[in-house]
Protein backbone atom coordinates (compact mmCIF):
# COMPACT_ATOMS: atom_id res chain seq x y z
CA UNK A 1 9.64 -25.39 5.81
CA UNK A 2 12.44 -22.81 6.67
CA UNK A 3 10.14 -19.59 8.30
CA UNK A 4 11.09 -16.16 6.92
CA UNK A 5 11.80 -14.55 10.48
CA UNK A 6 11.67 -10.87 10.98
CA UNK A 7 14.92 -9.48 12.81
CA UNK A 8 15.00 -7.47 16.06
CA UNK A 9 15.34 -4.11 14.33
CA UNK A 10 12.70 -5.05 11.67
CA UNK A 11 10.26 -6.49 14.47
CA UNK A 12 11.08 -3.07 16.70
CA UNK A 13 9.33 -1.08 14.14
CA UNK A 14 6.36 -2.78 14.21
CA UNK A 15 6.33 -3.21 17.99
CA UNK A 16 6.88 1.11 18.21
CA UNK A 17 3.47 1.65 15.77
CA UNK A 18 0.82 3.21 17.56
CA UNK A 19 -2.37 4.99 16.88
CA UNK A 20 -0.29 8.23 16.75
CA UNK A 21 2.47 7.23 14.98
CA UNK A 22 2.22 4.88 12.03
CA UNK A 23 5.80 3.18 11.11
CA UNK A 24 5.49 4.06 7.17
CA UNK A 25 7.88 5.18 5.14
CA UNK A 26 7.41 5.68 1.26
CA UNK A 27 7.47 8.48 -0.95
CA UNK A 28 5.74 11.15 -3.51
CA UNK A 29 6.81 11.18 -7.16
CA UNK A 30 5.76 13.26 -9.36
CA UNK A 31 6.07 12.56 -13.39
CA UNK A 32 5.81 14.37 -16.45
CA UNK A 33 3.38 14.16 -19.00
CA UNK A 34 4.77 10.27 -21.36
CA UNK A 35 5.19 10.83 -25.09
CA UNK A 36 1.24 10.43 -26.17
CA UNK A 37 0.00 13.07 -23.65
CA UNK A 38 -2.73 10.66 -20.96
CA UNK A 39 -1.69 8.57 -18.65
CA UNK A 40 -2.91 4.73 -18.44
CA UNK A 41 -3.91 4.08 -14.52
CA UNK A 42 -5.12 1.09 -15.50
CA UNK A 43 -1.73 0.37 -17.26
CA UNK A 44 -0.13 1.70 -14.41
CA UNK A 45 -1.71 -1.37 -12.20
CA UNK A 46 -0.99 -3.77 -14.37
CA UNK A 47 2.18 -2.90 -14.69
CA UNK A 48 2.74 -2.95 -10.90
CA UNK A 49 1.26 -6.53 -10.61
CA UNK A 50 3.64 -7.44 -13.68
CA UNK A 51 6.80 -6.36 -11.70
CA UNK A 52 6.06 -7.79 -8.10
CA UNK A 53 8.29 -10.72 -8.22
CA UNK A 54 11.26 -8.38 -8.12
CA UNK A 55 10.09 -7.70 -4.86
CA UNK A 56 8.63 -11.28 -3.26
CA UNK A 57 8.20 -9.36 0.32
CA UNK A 58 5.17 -7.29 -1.43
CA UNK A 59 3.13 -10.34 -1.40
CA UNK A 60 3.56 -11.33 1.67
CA UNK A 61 2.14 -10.08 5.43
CA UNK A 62 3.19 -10.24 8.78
CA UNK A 63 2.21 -13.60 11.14
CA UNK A 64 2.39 -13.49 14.93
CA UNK A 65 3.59 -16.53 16.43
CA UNK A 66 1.23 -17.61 19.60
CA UNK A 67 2.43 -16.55 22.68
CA UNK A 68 4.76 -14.26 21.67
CA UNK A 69 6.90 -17.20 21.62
CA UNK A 70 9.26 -15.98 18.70
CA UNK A 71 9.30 -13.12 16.78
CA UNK A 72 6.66 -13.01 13.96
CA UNK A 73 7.59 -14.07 10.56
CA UNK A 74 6.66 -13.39 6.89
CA UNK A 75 4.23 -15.63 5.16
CA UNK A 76 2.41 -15.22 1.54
CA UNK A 77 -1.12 -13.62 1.43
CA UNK A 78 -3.05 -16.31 0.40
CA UNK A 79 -5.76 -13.73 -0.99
CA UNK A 80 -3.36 -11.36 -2.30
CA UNK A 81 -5.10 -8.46 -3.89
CA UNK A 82 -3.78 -6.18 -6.08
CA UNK A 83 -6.15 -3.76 -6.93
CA UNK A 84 -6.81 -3.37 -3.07
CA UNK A 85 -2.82 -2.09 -3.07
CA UNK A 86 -2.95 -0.33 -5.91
CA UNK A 87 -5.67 2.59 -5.47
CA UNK A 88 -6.56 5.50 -7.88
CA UNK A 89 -6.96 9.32 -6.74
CA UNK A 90 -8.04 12.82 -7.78
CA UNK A 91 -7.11 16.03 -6.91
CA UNK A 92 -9.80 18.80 -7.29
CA UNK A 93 -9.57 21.59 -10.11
CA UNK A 94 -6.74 23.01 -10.74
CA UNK A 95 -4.78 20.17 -9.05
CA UNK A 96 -2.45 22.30 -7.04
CA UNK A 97 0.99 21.70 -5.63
CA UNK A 98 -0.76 22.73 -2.41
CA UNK A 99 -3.74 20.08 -3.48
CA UNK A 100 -1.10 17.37 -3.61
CA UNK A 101 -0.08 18.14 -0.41
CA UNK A 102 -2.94 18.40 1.10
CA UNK A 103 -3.90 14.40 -0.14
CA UNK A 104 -0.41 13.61 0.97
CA UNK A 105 -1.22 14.35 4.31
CA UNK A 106 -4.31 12.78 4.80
CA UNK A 107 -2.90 9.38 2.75
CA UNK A 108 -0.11 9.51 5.59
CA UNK A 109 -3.16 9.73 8.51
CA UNK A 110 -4.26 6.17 7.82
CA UNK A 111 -1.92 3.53 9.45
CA UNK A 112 -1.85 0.06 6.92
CA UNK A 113 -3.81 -2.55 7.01
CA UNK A 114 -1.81 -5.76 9.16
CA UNK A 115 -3.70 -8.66 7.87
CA UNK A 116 -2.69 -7.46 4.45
CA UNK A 117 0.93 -7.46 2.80
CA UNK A 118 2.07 -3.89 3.97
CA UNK A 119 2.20 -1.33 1.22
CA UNK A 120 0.18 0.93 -0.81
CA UNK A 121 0.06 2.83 -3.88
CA UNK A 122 -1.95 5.48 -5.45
CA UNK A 123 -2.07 6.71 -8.55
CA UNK A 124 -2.88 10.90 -8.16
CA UNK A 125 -4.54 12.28 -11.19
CA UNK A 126 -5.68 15.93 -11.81
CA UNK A 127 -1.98 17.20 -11.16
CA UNK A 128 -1.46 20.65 -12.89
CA UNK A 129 0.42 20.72 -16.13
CA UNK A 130 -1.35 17.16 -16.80
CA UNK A 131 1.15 15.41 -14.61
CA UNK A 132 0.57 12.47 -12.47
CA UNK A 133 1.47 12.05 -9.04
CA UNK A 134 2.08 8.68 -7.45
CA UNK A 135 2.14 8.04 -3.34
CA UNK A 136 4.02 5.27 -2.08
CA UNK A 137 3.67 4.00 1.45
CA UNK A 138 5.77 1.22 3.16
CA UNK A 139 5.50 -0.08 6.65
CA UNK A 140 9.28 0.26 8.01
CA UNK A 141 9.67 -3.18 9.27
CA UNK A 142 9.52 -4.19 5.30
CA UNK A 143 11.91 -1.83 4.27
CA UNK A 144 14.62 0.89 5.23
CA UNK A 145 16.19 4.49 3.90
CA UNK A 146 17.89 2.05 0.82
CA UNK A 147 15.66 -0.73 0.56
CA UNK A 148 12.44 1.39 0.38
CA UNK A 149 13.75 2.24 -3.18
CA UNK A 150 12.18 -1.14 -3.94
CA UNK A 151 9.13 0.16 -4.73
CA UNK A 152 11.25 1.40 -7.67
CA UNK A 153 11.88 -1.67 -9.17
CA UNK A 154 8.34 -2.58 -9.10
CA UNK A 155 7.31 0.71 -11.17
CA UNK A 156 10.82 2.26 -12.74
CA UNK A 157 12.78 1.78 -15.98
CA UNK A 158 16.34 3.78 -16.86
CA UNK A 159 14.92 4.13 -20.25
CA UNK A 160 11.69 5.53 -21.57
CA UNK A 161 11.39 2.48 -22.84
CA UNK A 162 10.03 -0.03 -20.52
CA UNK A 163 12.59 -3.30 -19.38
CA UNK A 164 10.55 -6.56 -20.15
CA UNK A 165 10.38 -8.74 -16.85
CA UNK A 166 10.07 -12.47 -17.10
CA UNK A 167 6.33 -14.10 -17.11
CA UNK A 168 5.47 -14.86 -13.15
CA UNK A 169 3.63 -17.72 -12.18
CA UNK A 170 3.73 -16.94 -8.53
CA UNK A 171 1.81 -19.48 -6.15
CA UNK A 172 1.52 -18.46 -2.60
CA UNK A 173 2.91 -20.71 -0.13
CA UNK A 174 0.84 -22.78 1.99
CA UNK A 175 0.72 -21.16 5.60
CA UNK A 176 1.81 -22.90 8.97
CA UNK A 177 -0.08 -23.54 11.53
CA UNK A 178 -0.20 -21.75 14.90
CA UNK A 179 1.15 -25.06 16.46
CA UNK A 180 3.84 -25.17 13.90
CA UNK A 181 4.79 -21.79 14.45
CA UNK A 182 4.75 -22.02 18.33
CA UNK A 183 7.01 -25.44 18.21
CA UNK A 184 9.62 -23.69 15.35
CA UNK A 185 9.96 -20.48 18.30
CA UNK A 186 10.98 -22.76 20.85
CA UNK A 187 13.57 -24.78 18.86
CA UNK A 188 14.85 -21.85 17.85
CA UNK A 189 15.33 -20.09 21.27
CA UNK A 190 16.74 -23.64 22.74
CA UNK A 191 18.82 -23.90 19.98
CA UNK A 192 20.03 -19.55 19.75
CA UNK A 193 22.72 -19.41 22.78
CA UNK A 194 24.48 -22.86 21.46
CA UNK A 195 24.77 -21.67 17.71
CA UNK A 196 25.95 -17.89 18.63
CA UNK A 197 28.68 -19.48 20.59
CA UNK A 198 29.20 -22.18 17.73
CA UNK A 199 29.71 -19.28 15.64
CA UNK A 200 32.06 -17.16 17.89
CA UNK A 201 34.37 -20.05 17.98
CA UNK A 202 34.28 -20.97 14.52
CA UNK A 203 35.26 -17.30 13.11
CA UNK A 204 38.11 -18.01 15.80
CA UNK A 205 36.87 -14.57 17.81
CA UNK A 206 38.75 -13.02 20.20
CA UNK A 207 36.67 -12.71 23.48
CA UNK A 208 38.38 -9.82 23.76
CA UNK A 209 36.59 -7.75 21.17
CA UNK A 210 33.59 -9.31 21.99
CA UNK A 211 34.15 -7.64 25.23
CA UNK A 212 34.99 -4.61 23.68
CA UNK A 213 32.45 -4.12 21.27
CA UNK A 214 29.68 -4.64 23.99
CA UNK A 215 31.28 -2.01 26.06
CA UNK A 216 31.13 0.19 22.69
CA UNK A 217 27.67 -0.97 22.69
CA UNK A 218 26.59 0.18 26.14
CA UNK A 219 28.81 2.98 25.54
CA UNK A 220 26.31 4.29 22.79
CA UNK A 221 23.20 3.86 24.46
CA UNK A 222 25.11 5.44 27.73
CA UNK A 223 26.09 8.45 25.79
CA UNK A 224 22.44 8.78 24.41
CA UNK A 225 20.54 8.66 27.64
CA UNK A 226 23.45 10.70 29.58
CA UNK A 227 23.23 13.51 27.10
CA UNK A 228 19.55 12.94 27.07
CA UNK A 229 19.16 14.14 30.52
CA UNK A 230 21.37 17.37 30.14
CA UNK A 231 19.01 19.13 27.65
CA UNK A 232 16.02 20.82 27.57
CA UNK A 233 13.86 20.28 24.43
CA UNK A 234 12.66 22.83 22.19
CA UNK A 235 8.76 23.96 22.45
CA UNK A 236 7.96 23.67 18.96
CA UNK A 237 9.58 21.06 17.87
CA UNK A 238 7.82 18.18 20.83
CA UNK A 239 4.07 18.19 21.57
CA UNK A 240 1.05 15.75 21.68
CA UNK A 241 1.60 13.49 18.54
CA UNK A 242 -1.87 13.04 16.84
CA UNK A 243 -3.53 10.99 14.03
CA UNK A 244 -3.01 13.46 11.48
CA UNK A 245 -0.21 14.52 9.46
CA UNK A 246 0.53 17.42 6.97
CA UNK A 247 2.90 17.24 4.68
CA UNK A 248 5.69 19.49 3.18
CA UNK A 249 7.93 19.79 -0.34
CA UNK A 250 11.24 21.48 -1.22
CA UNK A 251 12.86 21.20 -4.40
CA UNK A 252 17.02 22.34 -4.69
CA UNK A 253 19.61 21.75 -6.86
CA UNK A 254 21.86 19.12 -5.73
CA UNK A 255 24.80 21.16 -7.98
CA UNK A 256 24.14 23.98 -5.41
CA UNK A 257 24.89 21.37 -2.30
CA UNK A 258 28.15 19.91 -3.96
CA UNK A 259 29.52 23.37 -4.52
CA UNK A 260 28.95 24.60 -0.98
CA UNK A 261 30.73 20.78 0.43
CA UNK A 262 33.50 21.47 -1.91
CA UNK A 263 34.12 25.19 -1.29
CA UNK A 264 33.08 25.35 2.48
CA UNK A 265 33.49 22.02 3.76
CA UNK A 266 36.56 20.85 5.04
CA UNK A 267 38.79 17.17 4.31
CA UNK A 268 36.05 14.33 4.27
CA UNK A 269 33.02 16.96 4.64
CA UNK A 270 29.73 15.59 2.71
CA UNK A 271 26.94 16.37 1.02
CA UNK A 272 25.08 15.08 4.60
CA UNK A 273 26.75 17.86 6.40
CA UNK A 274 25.40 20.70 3.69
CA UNK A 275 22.07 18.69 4.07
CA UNK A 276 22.26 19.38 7.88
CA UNK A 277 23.59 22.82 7.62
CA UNK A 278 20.56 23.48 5.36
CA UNK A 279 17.94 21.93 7.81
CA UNK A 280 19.73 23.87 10.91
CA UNK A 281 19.26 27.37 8.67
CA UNK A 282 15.55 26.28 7.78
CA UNK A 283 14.94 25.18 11.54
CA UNK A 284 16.69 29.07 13.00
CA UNK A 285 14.17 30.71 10.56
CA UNK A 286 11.37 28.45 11.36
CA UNK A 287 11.80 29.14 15.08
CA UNK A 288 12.16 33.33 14.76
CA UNK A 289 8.79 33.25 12.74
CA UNK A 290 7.47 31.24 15.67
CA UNK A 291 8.83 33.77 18.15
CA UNK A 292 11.25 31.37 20.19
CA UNK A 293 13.78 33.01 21.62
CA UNK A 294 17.24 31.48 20.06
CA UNK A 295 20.74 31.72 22.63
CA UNK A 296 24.22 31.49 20.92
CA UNK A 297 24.41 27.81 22.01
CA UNK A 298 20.76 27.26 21.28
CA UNK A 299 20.75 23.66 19.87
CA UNK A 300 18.53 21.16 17.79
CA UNK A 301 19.72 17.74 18.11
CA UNK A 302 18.93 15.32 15.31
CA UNK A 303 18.94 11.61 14.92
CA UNK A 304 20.41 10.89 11.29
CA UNK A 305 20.33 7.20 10.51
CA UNK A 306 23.17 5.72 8.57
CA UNK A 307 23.26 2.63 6.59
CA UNK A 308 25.36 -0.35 7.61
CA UNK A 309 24.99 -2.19 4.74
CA UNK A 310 27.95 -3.64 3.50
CA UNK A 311 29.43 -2.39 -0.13
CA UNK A 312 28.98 -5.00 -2.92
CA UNK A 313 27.50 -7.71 -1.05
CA UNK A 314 24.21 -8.97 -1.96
CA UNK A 315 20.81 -7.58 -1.85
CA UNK A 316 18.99 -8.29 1.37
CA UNK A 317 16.11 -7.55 2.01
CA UNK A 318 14.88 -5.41 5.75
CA UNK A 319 16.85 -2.83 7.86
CA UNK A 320 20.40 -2.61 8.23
CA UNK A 321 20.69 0.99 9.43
CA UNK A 322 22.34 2.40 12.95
CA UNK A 323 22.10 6.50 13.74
CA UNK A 324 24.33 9.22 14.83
CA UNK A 325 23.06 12.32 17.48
CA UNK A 326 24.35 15.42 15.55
CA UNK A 327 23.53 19.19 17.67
CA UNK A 328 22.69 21.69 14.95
CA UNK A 329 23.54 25.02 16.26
CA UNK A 330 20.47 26.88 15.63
CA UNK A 331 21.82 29.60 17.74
CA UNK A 332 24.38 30.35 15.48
CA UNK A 333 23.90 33.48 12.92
CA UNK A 334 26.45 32.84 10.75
CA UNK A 335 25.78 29.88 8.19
CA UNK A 336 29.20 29.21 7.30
CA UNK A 337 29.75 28.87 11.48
CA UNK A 338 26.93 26.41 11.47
CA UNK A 339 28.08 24.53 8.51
CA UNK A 340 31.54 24.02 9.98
CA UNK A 341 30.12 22.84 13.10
CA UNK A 342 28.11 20.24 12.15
CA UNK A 343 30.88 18.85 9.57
CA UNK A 344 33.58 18.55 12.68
CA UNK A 345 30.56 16.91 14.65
CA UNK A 346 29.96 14.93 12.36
CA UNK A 347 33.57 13.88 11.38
CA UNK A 348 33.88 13.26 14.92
CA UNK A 349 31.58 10.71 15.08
CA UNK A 350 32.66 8.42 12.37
CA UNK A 351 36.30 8.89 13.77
CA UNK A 352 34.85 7.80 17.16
CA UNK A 353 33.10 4.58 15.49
CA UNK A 354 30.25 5.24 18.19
CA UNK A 355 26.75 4.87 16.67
CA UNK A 356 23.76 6.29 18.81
CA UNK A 357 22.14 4.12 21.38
CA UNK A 358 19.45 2.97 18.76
CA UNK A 359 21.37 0.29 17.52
CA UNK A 360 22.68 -0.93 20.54
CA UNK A 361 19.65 -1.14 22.00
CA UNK A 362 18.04 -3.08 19.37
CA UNK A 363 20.92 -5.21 19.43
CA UNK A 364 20.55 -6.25 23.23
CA UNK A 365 17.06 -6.82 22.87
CA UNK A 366 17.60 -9.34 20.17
CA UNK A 367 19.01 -11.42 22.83
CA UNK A 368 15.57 -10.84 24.74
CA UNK A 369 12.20 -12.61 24.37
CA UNK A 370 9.44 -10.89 22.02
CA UNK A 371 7.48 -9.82 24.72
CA UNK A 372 10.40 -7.92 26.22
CA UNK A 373 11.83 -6.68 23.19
CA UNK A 374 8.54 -5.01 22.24
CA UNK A 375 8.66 -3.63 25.38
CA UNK A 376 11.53 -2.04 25.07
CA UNK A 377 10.65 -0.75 21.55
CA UNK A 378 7.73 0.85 22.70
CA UNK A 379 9.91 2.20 25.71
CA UNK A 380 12.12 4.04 22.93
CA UNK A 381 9.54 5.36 20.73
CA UNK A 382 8.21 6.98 24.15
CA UNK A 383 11.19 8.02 25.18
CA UNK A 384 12.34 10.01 21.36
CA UNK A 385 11.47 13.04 22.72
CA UNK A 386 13.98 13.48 25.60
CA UNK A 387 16.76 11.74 23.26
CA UNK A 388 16.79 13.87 19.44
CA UNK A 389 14.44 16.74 18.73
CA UNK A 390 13.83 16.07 14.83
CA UNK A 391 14.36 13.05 12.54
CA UNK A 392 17.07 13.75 9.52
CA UNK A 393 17.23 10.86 6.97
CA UNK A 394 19.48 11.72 4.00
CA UNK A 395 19.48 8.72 1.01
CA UNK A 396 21.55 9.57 -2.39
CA UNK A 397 18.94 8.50 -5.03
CA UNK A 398 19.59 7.87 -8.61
CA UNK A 399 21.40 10.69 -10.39
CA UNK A 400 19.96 10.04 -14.04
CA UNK A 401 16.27 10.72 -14.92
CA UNK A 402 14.24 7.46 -14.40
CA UNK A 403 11.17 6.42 -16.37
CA UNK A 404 7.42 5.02 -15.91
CA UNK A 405 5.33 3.70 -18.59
CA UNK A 406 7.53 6.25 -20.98
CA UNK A 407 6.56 9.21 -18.32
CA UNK A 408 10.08 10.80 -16.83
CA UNK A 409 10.03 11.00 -13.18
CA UNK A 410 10.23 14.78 -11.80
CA UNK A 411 11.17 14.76 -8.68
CA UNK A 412 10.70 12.15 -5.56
CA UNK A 413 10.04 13.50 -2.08
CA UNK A 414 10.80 10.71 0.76
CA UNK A 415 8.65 10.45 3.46
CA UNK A 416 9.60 9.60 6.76
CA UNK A 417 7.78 8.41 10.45
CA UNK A 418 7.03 10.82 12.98
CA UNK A 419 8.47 9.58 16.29
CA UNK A 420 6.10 10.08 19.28
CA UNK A 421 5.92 13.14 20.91
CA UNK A 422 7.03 15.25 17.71
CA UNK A 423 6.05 17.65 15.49
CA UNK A 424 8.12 17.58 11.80
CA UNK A 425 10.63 14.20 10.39
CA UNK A 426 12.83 15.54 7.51
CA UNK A 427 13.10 13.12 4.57
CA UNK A 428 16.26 14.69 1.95
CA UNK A 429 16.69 12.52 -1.48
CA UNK A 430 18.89 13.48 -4.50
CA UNK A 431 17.74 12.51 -8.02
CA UNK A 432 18.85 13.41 -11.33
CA UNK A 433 20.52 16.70 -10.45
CA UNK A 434 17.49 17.88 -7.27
CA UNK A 435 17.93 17.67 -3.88
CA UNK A 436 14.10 16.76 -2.54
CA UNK A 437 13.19 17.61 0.81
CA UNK A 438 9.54 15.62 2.51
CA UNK A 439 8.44 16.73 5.99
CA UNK A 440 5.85 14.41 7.48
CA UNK A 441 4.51 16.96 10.09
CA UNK A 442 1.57 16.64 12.73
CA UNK A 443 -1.42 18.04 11.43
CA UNK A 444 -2.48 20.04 14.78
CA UNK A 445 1.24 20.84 16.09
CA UNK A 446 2.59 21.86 12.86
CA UNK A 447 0.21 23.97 10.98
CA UNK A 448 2.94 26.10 9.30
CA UNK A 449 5.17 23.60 7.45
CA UNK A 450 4.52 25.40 4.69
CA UNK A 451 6.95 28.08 6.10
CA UNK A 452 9.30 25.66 7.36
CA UNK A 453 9.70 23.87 3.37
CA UNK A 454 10.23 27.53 2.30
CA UNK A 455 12.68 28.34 5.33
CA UNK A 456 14.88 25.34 3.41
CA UNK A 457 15.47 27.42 -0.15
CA UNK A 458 15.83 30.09 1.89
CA UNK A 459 18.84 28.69 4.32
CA UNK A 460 20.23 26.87 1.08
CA UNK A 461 20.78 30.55 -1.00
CA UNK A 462 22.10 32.46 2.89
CA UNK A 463 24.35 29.09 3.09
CA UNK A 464 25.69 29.38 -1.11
CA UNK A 465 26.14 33.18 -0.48
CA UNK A 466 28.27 32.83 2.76
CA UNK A 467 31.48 33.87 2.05
């Protein structure tokens, strides 16, 4: 029986989950009344459970290997329950916006269940304007910024009309044994250093760039801890993580983002550097209201993951991500300034071909043995504080209007982990002409995200009107 290993990076994420800080990532949609005016929950379901061999990882859960002998692999839920995934809510009279968010945050408190496969989804009724809201959550060692859009495929049509999927007849896999499992680790690790090298010589690889791409390697994580120890945090942004979360919603135009990158940004700016320059605005407000006191230089850094997935190749399933350090110059008044700044940061970067120390660091440890590697993962989640001050992820989304049960999707708000020791991660997705922007906050240290989601509309009109 071949055993569906997790990788280093997937395994780190579930090695970094603590009480504080659950490893989920997911999203809320939001969807406009479908064509007869009610929607079907309990078509909803079905529909889910009708879909889930698109994606075979949602019936399957996570199985440590004794003795942390291996890293643990995926195996099928033998008593694989839907309706215990799939899970209907309310929102009281008059089902706010404010409502929504409210549930959001309190659905983001509650860390997933790990003898179960690990996602949820609930069905929000009593939306305003009769509209349904659903909440995804995913645990991040399933899924990452592009994969996560999964979930899609279980729910999601292009057409009002739903796709037909073929009839499954799914039977869950018998699972090994603990004795199996423990004898498979060992092989492999005996077997690991012999096949790597197998491989080296048989793509004919120059030690050479071996050599040099672990020095690039070391380089990054170098680079990360060095300029680690030169700064000094910001207050507001670090604090004692707790259980619970709050959550926060802005909704721009993603029109208003490509004409500011085509006007303002120079050769090879993106839409990523207006999403920055947006964030850094939102983040100078945010900070005035809270009374910090902001120098020229003041910075923010943030880590901003970036997919390394290769173009055209097929769909695999799990993380293949890697993350930049970008300083946003909060200090600076003038949001043109601060847009220019980031985009030649950022620029830099790619021309450098130096990812953050994440990566590398996940990379070495995949060379380690579980035990050490979660170790170290725990060691980094501990230590996100001193290295970036907020999480930025930024994932292009669909750019035509996407369908459930005949209901058009409004808008889709990503939601992102809080690292340890921080207050606010910034989830930014485009769909079908909107720029959504999700801030998983902590409950206690963040009480004002409110002001910090409005900050964002507000930096995105100073940043259109900059001359």
């Amino acid at each position: 029986m071949v055993q569906d290993r997790l990788s280093p990076l997937d395994a780190s994420f579930l090695f970094m989950e603590e009480r504080t800080t659950a490893m989920t990532v997911g999203g809320v949609m939001t969807f406009d009344p479908p064509p007869g005016g009610d929607f079907d929950t309990e078509a909803f379901t079905a529909l889910i459970g009708e879909r889930l061999a698109l994606v075979p990882r949602y019936r399957q859960k996570v199985r440590e290997v004794p003795g942390r002998l291996g890293l643990p692999i995926w195996v099928d839920d033998q008593d694989f329950d839907l309706d215990f995934h799939v899970r209907r809510s309310a929102l009281p009279a008059p089902g706010t916006d404010e409502a929504l968010r409210e549930l959001v945050g309190r659905l983001l408190s509650r860390q997933l269940d790990r003898s179960r496969p690990l996602w949820e989804i609930y069905l929000v009724e009593g939306f305003e304007s009769d509209r349904l809201a659903v909440v995804t959550k995913t645990h991040h060692a399933m899924v990452d910024g592009l994969a996560s859009m999964d979930v899609g495929a279980v729910l999601l049509d292009r057409t009002s009309e739903p796709r037909t999927v073929v009839a499954d007849d799914w039977q869950p896999r018998r699972e090994p044994s603990g004795l199996r499992l423990a004898a498979s680790a060992v092989v492999e690790n005996m077997l690991r250093p012999r096949s790597a090298f197998e491989a080296m010589v048989r793509a004919g690889s120059d030690m050479r760039q071996v050599a040099a791409g672990v020095v690039r390697g070391v380089g990054g994580v170098f680079d990360a801890v060095r300029g680690a120890g030169r700064r000094d945090p910001l207050g507001p942004l670090h604090g004692r993580t707790g259980e619970q979360r709050r959550f926060g919603m802005a909704r721009t135009s993603l029109a208003e983002h490509r004409t500011i990158r085509r006007e303002q940004c120079g050769p090879g700016g993106t839409v990523t550097d207006v999403v920055l320059a947006v964030v850094a605005g939102a983040l100078r407000r945010w900070l005035i209201s809270r009374g910090e006191p902001l120098l020229e230089g003041s910075t923010v850094r943030a880590m901003v993951p970036v997919s390394v997935r290769g173009r055209g190749g097929p769909a695999v399933s799990g993380n293949r991500i890697s993350a930049v350090f970008v300083e946003l110059p909060v200090g600076e008044a003038d949001p043109g300034e601060r847009l220019r700044l980031i985009s030649e940061e950022m620029a830099a970067g790619k021309k450098r071909g130096r990812s953050a120390g994440t990566s590398a660091v996940v990379g070495l440890a995949g060379l380690a043995t579980p035990a050490m590697h979660e170790m170290g993962a725990r060691l980094s989640n501990r230590l996100s504080g001193r290295l970036f001050d907020v999480l930025v992820t930024h994932v292009p989304g669909p750019p035509r209007p996407l369908y459930a049960m005949g209901a058009r999707m409004r808008d889709i708000y990503p939601v992102v982990p809080l690292a340890h020791g921080q207050t606010v991660a910034i989830g930014v997705t485009s769909y079908d002409g909107t720029v959504c922007y999700g801030l998983n906050a902590d409950r206690d240290a963040m009480p004002d995200v409110g002001v910090l989601a409005a900050a964002l509309d507000e930096s995105l009109a100073e940043l259109r009107d900059s001359p």
